[in-house]
N, C-alpha and C. Protein backbone atom coordinates (compact mmCIF):
# COMPACT_ATOMS: atom_id res chain seq x y z
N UNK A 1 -34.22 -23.13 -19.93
CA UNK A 1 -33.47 -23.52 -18.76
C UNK A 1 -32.63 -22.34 -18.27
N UNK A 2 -32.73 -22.25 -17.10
CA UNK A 2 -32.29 -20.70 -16.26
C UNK A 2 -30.71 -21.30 -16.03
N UNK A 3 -29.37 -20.65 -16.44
CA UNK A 3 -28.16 -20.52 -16.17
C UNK A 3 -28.37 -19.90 -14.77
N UNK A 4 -27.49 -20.21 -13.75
CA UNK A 4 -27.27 -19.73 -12.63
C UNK A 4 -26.00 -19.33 -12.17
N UNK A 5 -25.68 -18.92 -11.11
CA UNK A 5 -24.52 -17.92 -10.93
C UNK A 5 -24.28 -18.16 -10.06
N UNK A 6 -22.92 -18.73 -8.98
CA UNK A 6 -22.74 -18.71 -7.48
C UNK A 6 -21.33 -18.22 -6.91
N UNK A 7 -21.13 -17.25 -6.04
CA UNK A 7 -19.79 -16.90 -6.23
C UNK A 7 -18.82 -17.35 -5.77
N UNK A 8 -17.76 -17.74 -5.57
CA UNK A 8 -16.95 -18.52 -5.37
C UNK A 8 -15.73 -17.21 -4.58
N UNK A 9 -15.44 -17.69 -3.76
CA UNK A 9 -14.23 -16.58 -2.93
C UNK A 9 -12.93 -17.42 -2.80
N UNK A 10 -12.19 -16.91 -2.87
CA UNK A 10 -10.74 -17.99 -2.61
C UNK A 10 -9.73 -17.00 -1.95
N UNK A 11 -8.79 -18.07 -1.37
CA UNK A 11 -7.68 -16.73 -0.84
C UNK A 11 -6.30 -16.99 -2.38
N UNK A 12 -5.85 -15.58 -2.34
CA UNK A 12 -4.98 -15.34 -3.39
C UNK A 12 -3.79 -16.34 -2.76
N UNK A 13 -2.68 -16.49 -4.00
CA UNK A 13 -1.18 -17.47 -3.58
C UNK A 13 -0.45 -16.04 -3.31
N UNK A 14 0.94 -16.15 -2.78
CA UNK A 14 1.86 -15.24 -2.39
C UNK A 14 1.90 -14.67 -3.57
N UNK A 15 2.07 -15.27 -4.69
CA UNK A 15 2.48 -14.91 -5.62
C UNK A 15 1.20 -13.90 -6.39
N UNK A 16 -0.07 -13.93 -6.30
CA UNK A 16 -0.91 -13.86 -6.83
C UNK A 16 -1.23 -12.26 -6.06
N UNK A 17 -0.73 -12.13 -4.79
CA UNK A 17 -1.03 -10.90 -3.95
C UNK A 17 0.11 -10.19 -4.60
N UNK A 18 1.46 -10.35 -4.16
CA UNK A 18 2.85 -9.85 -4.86
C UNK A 18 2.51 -9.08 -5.98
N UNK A 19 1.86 -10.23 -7.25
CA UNK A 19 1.44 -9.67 -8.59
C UNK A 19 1.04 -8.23 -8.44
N UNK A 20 -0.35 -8.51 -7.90
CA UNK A 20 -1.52 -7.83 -7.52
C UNK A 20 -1.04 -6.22 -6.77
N UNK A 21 0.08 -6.65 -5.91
CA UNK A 21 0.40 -4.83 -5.27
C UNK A 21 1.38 -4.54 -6.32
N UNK A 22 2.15 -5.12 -7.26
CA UNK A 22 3.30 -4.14 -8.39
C UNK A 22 2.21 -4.18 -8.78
N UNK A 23 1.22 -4.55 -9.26
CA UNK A 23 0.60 -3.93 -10.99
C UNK A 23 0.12 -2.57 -10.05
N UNK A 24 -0.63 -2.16 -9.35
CA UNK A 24 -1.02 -0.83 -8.60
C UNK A 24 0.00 -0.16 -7.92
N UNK A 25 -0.71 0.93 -7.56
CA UNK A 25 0.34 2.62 -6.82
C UNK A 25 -0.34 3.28 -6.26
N UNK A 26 -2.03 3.00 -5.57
CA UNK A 26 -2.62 3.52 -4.57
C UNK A 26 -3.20 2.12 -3.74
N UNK A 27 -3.26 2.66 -2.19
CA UNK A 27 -3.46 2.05 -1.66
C UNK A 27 -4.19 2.56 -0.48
N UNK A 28 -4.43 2.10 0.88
CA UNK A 28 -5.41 3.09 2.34
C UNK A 28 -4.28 2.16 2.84
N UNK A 29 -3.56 3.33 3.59
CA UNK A 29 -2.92 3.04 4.76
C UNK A 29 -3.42 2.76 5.83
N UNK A 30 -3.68 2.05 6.69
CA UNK A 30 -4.62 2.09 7.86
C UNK A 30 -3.37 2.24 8.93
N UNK A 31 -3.99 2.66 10.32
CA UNK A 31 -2.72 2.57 11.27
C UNK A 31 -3.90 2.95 12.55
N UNK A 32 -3.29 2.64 13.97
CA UNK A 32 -3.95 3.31 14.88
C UNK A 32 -2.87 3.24 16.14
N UNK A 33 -3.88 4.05 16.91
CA UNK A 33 -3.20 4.48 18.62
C UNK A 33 -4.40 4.57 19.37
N UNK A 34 -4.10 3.74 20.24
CA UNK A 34 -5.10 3.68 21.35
C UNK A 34 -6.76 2.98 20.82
N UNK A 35 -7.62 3.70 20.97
CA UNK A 35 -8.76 3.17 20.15
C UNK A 35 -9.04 3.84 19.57
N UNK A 36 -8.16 4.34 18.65
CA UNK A 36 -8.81 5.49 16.79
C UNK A 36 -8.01 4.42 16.30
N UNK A 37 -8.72 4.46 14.55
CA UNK A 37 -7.79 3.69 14.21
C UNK A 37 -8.31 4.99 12.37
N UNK A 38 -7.24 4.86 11.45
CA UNK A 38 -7.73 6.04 10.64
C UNK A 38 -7.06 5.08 9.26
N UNK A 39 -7.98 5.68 8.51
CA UNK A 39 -7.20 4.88 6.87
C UNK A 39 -7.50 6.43 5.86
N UNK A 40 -5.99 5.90 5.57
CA UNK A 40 -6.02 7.44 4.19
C UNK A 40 -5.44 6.84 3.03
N UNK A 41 -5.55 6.90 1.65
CA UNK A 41 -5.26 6.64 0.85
C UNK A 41 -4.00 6.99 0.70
N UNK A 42 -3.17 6.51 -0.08
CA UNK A 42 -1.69 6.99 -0.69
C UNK A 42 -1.00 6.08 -1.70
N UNK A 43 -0.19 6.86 -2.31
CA UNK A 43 0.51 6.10 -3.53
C UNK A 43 1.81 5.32 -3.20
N UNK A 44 2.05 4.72 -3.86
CA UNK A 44 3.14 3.54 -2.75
C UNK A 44 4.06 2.93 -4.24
N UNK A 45 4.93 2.67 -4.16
CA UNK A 45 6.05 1.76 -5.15
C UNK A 45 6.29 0.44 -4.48
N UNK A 46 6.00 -0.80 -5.28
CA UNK A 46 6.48 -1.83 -4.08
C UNK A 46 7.76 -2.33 -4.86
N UNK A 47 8.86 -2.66 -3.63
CA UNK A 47 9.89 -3.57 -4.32
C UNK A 47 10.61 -4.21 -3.37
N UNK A 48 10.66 -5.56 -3.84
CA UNK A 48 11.16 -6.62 -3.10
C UNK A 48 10.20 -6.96 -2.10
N UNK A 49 10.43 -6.78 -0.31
CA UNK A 49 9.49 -7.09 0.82
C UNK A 49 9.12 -5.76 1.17
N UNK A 50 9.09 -4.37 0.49
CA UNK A 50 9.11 -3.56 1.02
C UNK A 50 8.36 -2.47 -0.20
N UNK A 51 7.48 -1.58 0.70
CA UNK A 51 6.54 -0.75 0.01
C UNK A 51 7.17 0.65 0.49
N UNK A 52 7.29 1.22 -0.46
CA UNK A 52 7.83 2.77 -0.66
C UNK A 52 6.83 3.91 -0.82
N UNK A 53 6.73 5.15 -0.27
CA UNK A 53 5.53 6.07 -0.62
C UNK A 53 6.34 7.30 -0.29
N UNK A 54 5.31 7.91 0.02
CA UNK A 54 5.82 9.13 0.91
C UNK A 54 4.43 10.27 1.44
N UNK A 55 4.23 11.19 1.85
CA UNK A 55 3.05 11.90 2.94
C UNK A 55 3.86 12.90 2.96
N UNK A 56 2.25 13.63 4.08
CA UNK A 56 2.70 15.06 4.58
C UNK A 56 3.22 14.83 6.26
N UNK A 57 3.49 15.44 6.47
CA UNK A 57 4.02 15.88 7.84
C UNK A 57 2.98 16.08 8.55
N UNK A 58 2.76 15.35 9.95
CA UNK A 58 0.85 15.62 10.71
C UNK A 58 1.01 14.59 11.53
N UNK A 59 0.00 14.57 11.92
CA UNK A 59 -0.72 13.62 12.73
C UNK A 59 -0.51 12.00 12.41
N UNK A 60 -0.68 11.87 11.13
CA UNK A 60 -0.21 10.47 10.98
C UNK A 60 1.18 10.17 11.49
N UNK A 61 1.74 11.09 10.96
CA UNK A 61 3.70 10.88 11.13
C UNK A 61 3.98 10.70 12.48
N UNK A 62 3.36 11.38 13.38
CA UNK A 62 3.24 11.10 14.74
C UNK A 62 2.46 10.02 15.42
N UNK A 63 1.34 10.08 14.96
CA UNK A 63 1.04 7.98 15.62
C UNK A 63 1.84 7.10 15.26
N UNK A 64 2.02 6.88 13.84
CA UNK A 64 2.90 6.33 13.55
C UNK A 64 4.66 6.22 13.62
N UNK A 65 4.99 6.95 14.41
CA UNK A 65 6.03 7.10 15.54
C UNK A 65 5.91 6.77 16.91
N UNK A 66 4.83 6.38 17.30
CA UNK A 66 4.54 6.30 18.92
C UNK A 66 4.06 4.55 19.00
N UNK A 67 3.61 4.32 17.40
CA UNK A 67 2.74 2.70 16.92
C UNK A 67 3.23 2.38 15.59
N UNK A 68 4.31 2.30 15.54
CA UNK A 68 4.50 1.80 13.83
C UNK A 68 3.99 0.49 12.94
N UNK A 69 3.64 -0.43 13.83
CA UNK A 69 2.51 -1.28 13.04
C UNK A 69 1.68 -0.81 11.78
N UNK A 70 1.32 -0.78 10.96
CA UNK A 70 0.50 -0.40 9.84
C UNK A 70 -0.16 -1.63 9.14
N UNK A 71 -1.04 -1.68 8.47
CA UNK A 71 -1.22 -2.25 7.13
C UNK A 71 -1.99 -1.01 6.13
N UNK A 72 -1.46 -1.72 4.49
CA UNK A 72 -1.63 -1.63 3.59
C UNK A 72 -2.62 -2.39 3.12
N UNK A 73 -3.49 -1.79 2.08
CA UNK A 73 -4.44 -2.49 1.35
C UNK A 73 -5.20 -2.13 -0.07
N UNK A 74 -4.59 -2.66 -1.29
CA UNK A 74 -4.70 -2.40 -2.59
C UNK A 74 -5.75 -3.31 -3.45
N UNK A 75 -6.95 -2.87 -3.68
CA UNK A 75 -7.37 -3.73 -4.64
C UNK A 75 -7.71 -4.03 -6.09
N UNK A 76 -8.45 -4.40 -6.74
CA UNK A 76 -8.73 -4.33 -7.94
C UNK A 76 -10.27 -4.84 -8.07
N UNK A 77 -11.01 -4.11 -8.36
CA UNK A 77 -12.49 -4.03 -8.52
C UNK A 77 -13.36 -4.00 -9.86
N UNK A 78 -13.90 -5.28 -10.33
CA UNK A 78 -14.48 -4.98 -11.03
C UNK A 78 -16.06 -5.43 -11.41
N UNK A 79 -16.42 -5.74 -10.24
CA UNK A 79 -17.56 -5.70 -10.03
C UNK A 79 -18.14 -6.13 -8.17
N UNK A 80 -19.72 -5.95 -8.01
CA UNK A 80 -19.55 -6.74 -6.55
C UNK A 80 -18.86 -7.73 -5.89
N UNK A 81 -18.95 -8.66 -7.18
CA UNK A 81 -18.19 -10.34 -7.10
C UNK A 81 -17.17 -10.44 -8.11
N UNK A 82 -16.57 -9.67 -7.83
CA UNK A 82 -14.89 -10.30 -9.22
C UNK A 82 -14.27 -8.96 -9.00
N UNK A 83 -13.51 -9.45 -7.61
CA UNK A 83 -12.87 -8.33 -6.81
C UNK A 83 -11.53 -9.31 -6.60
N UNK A 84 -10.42 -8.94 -6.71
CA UNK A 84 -9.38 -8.86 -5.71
C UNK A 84 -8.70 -8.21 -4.69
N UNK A 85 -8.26 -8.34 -3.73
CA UNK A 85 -7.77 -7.90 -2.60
C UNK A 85 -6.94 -8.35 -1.79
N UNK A 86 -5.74 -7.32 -1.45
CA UNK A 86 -4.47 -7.44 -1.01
C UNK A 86 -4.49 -6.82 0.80
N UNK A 87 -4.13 -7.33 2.13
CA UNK A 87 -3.93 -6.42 2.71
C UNK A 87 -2.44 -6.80 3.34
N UNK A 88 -1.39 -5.92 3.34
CA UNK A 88 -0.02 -6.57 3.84
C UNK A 88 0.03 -5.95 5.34
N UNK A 89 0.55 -6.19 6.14
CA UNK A 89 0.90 -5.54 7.98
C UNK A 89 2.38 -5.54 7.63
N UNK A 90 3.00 -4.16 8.37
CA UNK A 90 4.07 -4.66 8.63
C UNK A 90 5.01 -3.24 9.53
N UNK A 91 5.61 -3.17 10.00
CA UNK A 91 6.26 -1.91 10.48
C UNK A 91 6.66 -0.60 9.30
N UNK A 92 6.05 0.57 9.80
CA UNK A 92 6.50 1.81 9.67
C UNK A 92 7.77 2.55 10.16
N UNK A 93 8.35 2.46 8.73
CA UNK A 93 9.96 3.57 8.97
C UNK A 93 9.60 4.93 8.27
N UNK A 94 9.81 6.04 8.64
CA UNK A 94 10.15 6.86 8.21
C UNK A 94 11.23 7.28 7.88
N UNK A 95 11.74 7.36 7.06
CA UNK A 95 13.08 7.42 6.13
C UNK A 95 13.89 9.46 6.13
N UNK A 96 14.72 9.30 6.91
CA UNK A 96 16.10 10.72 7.22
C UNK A 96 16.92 10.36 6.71
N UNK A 97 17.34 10.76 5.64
CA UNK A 97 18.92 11.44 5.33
C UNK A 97 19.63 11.09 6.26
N UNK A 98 19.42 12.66 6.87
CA UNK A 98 20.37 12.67 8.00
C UNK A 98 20.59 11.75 9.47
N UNK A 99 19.51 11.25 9.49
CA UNK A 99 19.65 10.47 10.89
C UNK A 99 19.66 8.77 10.14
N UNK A 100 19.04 8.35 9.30
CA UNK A 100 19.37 6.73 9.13
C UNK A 100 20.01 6.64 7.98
N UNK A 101 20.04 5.97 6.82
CA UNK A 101 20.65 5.15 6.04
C UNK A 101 20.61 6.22 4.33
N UNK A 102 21.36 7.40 4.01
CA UNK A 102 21.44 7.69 2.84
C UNK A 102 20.89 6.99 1.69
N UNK A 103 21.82 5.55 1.94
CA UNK A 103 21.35 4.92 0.42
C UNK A 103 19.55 4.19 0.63
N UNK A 104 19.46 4.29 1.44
CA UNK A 104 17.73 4.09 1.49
C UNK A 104 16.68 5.11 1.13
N UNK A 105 17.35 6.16 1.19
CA UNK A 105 16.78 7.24 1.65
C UNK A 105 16.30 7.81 0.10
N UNK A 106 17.56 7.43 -0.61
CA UNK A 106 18.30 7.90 -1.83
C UNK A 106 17.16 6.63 -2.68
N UNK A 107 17.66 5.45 -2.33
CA UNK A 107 16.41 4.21 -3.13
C UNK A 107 14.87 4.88 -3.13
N UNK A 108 14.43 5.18 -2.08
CA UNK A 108 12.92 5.69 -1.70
C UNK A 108 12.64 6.69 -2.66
N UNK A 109 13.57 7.81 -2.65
CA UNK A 109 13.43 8.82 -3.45
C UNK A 109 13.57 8.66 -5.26
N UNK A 110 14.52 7.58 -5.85
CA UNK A 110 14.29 6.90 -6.68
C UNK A 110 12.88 6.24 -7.34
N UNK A 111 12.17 5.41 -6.54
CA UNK A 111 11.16 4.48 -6.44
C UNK A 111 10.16 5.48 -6.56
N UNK A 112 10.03 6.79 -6.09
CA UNK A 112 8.93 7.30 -5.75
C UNK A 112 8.44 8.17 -7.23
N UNK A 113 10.05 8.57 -7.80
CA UNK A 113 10.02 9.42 -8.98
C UNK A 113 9.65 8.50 -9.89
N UNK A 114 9.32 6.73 -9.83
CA UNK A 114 8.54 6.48 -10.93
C UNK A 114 7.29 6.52 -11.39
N UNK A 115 6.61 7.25 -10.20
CA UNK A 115 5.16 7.64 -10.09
C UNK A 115 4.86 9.02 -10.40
N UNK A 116 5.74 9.78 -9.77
CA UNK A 116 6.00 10.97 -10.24
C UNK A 116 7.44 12.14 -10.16
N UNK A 117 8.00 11.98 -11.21
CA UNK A 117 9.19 12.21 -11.51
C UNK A 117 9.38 13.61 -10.81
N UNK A 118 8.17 14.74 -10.46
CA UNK A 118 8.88 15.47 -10.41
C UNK A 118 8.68 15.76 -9.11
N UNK A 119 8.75 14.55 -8.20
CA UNK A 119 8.94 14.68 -6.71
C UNK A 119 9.97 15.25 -6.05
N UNK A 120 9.47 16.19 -5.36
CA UNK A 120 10.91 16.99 -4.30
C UNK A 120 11.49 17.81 -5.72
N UNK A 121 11.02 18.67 -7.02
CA UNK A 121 11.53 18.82 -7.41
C UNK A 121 10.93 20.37 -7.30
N UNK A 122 11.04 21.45 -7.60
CA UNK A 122 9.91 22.59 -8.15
C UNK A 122 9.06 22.23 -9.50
N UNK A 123 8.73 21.56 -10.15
CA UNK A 123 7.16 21.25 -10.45
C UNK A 123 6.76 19.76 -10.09
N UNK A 124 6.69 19.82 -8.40
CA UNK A 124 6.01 19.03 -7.40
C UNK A 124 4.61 19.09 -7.81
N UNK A 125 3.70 18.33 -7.89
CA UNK A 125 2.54 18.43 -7.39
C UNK A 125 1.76 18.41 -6.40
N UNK A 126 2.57 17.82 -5.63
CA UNK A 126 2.37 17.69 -4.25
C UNK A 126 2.93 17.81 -3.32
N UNK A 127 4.09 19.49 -3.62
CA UNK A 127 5.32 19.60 -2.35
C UNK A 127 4.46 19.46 -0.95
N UNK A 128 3.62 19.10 -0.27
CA UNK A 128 3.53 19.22 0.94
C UNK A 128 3.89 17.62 1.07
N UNK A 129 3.60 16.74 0.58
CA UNK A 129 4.37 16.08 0.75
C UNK A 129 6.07 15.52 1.05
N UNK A 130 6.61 15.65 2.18
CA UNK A 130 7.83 16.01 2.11
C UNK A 130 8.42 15.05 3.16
N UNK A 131 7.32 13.83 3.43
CA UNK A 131 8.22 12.65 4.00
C UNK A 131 8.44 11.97 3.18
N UNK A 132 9.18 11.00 3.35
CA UNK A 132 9.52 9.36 2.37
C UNK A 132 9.61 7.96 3.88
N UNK A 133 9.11 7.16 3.17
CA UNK A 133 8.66 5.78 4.31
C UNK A 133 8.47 4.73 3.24
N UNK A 134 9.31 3.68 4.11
CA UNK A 134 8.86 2.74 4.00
C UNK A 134 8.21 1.42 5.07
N UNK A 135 7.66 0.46 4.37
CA UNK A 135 6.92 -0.63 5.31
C UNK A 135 7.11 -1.92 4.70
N UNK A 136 7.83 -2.26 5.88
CA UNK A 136 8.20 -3.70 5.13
C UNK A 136 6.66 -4.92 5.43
N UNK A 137 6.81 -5.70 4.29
CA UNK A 137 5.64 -6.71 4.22
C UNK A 137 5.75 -7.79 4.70
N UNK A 138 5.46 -7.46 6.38
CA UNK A 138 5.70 -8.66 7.31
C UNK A 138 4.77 -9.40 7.15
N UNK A 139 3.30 -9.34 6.50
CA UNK A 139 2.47 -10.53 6.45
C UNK A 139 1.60 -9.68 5.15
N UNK A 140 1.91 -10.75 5.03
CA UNK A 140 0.55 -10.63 2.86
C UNK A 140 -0.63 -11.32 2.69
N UNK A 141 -1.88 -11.01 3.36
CA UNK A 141 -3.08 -11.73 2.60
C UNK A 141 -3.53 -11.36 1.53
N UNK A 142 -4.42 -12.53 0.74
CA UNK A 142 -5.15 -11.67 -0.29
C UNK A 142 -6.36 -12.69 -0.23
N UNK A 143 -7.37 -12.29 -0.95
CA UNK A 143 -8.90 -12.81 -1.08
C UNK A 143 -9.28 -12.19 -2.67
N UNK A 144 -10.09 -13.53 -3.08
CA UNK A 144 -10.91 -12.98 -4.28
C UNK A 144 -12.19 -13.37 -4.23
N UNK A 145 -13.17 -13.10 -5.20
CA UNK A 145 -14.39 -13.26 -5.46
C UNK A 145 -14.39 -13.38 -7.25
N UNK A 146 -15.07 -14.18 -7.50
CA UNK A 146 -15.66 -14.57 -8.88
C UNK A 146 -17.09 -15.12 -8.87
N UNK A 147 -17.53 -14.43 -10.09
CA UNK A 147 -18.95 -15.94 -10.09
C UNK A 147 -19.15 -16.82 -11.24
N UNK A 148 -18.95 -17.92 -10.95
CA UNK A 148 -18.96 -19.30 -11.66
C UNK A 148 -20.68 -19.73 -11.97
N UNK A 149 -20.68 -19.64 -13.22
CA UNK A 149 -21.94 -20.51 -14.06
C UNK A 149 -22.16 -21.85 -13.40
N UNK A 150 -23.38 -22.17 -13.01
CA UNK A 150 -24.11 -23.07 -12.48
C UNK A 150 -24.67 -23.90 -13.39
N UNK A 151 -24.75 -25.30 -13.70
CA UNK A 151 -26.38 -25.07 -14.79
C UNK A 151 -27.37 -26.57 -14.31
């Protein structure tokens, strides 16, 4: 007698997406202007309603000043069918010292050194990186896939 297999998709609970973006620290930013729309990967800290990262200075930093809308999207893969997936929307801040809120600025830069401590420091790994942003998680979907035994 042949066991069978059918996959079953569900959408994740708040709680189940939430989970799902702390346990990870990369993600594809997506964002657009006009009709481009571009996704780049990046490392992100989430805490509370709000996702922390930081980038280089470019072209993104500038659409995303002219369109701050964004989403985020983190998953966990472990096979075709027994996937989870997160995508959150929500506005793009770019985070100044000098022009907005110190102690945010100061949190971001915190949050970021738990990924890699020696951010903004001289053994950077990635001094071109030299913004800090955050995006708050104005809307959270998630979706899964499994496959459930038939018989």
């Amino acid at each position: 007698m042949a066991i069978l297999a059918e996959t079953v998709f569900r959408t994740l609970t708040m709680e189940e997406s939430r989970a799902l973006l702390a346990r990870n620290s990369v993600g594809r930013l997506a964002y657009a202007f006009h009709d481009r729309v571009d996704v780049e990967p990046i490392h992100y800290v989430m805490e509370g309603d709000w996702i922390y990262g930081r980038t280089s200075i470019g072209t993104k930093l500038a659409t995303l000043a002219h369109h701050p809308w964004c989403a985020l999207e983190a998953d966990e893969v472990r096979g075709p069918f027994d996937w989870e997936s997160v995508v959150l929307k929500g506005p793009f801040y770019l985070l100044d010292p000098q022009e907005g809120s110190p102690d945010v600025y100061d949190k971001a830069l915190e949050l970021v050194r738990t990924l890699v401590p020696e951010s903004f420091s001289l053994g950077d790994p990635a001094p071109h990186r030299m913004a800090l942003f955050r995006i708050h998680m104005s809307e959270v979907t998630g979706r899964a896939a499994s496959r459930r035994r038939v018989t």
